[in-house]
C-alpha atoms as a PDB file:
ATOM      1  CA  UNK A   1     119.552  58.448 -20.127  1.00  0.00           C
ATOM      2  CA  UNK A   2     121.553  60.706 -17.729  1.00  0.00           C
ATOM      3  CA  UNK A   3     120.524  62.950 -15.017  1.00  0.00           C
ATOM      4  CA  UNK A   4     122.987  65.633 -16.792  1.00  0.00           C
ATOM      5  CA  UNK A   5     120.690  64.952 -19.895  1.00  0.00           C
ATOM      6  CA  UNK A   6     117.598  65.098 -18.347  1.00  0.00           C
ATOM      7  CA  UNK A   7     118.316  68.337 -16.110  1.00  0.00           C
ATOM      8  CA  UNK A   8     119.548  69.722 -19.630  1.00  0.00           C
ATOM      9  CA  UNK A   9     116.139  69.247 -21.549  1.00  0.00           C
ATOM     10  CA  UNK A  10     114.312  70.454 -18.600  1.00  0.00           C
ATOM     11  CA  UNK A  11     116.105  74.168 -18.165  1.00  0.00           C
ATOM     12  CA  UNK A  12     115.667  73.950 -21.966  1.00  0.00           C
ATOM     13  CA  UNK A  13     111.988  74.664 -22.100  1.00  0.00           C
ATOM     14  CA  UNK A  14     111.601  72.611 -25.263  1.00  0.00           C
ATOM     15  CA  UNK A  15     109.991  69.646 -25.944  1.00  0.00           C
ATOM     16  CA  UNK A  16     111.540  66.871 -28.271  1.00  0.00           C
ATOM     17  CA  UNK A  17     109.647  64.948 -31.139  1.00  0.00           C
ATOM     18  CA  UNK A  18     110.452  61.857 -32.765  1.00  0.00           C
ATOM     19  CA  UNK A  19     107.702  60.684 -35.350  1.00  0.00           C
ATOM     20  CA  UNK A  20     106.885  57.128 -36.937  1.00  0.00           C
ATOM     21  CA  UNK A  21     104.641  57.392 -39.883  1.00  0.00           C
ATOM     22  CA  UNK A  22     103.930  54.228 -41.589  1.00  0.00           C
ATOM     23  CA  UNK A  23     101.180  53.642 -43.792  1.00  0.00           C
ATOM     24  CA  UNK A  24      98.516  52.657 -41.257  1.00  0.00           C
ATOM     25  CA  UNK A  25      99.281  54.580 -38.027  1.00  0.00           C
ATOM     26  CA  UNK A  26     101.768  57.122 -37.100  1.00  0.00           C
ATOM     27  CA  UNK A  27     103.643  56.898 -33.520  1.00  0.00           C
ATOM     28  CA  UNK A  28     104.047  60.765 -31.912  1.00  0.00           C
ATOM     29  CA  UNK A  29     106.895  60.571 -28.864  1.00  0.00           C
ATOM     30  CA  UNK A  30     107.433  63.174 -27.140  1.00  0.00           C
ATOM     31  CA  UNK A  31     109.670  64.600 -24.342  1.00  0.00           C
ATOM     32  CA  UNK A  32     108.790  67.434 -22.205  1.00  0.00           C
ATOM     33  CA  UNK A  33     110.213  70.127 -20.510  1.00  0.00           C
ATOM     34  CA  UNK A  34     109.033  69.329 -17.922  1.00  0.00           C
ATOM     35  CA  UNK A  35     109.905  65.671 -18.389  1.00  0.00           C
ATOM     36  CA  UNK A  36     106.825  63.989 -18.872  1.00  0.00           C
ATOM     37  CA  UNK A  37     106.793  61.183 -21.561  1.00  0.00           C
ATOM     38  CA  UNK A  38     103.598  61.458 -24.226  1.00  0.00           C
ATOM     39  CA  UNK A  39     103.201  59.083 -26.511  1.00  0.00           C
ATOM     40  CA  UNK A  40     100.491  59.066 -28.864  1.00  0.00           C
ATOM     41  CA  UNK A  41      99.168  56.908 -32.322  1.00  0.00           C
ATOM     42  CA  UNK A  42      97.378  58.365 -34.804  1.00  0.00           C
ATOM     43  CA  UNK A  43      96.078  56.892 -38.582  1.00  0.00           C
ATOM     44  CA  UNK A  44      98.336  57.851 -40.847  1.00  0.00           C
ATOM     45  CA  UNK A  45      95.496  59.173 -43.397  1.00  0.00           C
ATOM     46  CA  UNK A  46      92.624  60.224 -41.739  1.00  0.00           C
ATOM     47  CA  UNK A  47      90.215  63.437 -42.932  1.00  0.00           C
ATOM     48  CA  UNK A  48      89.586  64.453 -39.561  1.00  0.00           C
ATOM     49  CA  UNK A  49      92.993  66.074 -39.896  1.00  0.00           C
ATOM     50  CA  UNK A  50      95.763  67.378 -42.891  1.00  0.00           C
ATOM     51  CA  UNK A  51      98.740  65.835 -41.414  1.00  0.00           C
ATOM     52  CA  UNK A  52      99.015  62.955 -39.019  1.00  0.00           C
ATOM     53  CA  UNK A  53     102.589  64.234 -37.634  1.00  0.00           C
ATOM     54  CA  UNK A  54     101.519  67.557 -36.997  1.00  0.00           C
ATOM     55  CA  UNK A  55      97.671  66.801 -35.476  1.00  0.00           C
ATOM     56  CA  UNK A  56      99.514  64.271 -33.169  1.00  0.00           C
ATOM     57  CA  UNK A  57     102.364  67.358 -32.490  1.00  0.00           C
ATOM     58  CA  UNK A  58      99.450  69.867 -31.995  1.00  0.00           C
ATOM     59  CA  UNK A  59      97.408  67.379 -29.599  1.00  0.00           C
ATOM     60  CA  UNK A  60     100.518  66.595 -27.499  1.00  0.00           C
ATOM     61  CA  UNK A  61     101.172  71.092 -27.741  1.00  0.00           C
ATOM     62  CA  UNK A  62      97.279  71.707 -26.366  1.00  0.00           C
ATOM     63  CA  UNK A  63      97.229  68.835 -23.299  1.00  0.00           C
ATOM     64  CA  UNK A  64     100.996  70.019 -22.103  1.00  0.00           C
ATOM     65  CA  UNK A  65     100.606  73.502 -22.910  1.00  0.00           C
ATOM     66  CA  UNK A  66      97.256  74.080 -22.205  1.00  0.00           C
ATOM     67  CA  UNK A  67      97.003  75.752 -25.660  1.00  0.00           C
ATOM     68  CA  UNK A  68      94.354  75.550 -28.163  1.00  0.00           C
ATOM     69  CA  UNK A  69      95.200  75.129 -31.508  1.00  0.00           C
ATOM     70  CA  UNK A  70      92.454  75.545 -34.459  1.00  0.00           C
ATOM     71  CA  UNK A  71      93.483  74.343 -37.285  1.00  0.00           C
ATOM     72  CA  UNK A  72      92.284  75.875 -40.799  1.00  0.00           C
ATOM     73  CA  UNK A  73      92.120  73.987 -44.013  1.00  0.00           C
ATOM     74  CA  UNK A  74      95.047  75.054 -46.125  1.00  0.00           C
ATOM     75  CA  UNK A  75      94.277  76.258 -49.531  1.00  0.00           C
ATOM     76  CA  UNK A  76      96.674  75.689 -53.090  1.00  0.00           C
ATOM     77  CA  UNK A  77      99.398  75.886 -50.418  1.00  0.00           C
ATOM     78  CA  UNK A  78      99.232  79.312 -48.870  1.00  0.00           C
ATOM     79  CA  UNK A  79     101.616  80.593 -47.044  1.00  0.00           C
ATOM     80  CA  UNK A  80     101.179  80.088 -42.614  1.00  0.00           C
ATOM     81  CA  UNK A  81     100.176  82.563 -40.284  1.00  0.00           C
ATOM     82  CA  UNK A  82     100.001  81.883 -36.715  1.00  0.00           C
ATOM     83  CA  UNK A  83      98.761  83.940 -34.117  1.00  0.00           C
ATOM     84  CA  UNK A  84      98.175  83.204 -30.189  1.00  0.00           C
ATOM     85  CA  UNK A  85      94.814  85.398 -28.810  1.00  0.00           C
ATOM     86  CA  UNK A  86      93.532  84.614 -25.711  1.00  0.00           C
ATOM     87  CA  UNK A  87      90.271  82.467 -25.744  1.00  0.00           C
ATOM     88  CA  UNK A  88      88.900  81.688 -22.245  1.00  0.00           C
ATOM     89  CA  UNK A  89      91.297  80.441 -19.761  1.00  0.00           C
ATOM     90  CA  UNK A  90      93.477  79.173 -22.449  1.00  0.00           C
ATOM     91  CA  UNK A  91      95.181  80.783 -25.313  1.00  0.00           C
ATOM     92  CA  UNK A  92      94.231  80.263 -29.083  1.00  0.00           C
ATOM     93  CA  UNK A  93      96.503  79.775 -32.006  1.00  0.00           C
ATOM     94  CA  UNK A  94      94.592  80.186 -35.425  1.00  0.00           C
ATOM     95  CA  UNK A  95      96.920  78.477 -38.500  1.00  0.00           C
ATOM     96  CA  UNK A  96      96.710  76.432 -41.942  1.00  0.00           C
ATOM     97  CA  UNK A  97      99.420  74.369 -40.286  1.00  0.00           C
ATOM     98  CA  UNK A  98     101.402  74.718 -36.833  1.00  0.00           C
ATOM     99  CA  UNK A  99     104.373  74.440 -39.046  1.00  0.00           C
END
């Protein structure tokens, strides 16, 4: 990759995703703003959590962000509602979904 491409992404302030899901584990990459690499692998299926793409998302969101996420069973597909409210020293983002 670049330098041009790198200095690009981090006066962005986003981070990129590119997801693997496969029917055992799914692969979470992600690239930073602030240009840390996280890569993370997840079970594809696993109760703990209603999407493996978005729990591995959300994960990578709380360590780099320093956000905390709780995540709320969605119900006969209900529309999302997210909201950030401070919770300690870190703030706290109540949704069915992150997206």
């Amino acid at each position: 990759m670049s330098d041009q491409g790198e200095s690009h992404r981090k006066e962005s302030g986003k981070f990129r995703f590119a997801i693997d899901r496969g029917g055992t584990f799914t692969d979470v990459y992600s690239e930073c703003p602030n240009g840390e690499v996280r890569v993370m692998k997840l079970l594809s299926v696993d109760p703990a959590y209603p999407d493996a793409p978005r729990e591995g998302i959300r994960r990578i969101l709380e360590q780099v962000k320093q956000l905390l996420f709780v995540v709320k069973k969605k119900r006969n597909h209900e529309p999302l509602n997210c909201t950030r409210k401070p919770a300690c020293e870190k703030k706290l983002c109540q949704s069915s979904e992150l997206f």
